[in-house]
Protein backbone atom coordinates (compact mmCIF):
# COMPACT_ATOMS: atom_id res chain seq x y z
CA UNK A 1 136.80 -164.43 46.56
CA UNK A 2 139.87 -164.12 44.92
CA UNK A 3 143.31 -163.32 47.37
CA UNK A 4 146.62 -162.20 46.23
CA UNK A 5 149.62 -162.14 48.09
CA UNK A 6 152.08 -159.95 45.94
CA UNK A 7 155.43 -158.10 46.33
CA UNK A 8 155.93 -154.69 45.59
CA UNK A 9 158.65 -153.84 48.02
CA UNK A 10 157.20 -155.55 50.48
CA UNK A 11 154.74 -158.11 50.62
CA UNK A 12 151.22 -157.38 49.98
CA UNK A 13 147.85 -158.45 49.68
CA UNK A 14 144.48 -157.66 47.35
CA UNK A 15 141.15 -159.27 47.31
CA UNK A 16 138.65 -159.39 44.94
CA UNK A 17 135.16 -160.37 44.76
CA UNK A 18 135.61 -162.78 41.81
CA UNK A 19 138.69 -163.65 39.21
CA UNK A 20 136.44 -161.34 36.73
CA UNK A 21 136.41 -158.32 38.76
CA UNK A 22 140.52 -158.67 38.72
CA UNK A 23 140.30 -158.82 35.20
CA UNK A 24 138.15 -156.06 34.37
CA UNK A 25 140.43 -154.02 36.88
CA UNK A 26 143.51 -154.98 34.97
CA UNK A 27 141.93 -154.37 31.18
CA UNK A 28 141.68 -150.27 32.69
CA UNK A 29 143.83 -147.78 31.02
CA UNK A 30 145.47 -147.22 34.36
CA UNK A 31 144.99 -150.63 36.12
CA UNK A 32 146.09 -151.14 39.99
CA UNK A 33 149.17 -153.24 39.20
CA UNK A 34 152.18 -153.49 36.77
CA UNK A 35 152.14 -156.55 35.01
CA UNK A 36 155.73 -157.76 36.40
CA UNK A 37 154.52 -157.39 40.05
CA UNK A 38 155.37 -161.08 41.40
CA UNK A 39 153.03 -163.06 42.96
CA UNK A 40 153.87 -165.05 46.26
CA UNK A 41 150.17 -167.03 46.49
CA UNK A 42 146.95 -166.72 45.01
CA UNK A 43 143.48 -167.88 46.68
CA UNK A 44 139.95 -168.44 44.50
CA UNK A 45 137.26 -170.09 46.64
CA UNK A 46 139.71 -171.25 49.37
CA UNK A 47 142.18 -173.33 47.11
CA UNK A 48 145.15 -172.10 46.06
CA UNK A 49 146.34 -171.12 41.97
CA UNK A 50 149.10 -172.75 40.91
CA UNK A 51 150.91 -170.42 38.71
CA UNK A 52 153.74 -171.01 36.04
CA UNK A 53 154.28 -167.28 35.56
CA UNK A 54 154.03 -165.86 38.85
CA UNK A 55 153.36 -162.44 37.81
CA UNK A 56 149.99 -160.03 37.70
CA UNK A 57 150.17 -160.58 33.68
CA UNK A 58 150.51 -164.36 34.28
CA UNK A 59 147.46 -164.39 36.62
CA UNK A 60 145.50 -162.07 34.60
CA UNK A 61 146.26 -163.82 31.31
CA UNK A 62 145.78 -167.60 33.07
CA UNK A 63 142.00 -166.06 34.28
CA UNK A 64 141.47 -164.63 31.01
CA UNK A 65 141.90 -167.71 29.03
CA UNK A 66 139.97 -169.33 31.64
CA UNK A 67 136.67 -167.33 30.84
């Protein structure tokens, strides 16, 4: 399971069944996020992501690279 903790006004928070499913959401025409939405935390399998751009794009571009 992948958690996000992410602020759009406020803080907020989306989970995913896997990284992949993120990343297919995110490659959609109209995806759920921005890419400049900033990321507070990020959870995969109960360990947290460290993240050097703390953005959706830097998440989605770390998880893409990662395969």
């Amino acid at each position: 399971m992948l958690v996000i903790n992410y602020i759009h006004g406020e803080e907020l928070q989306a989970t995913y069944k896997t990284a992949a499913a993120f990343v297919a959401m995110m490659e959609l025409e109209v995806p759920e996020f921005e890419d400049y939405y900033e990321i507070t935390k990020v959870i995969e399998a109960g360990k947290e992501i460290e993240l050097s751009d703390k953005t959706m794009g830097g998440l989605f571009n770390l998880l893409l690279a990662r395969g």
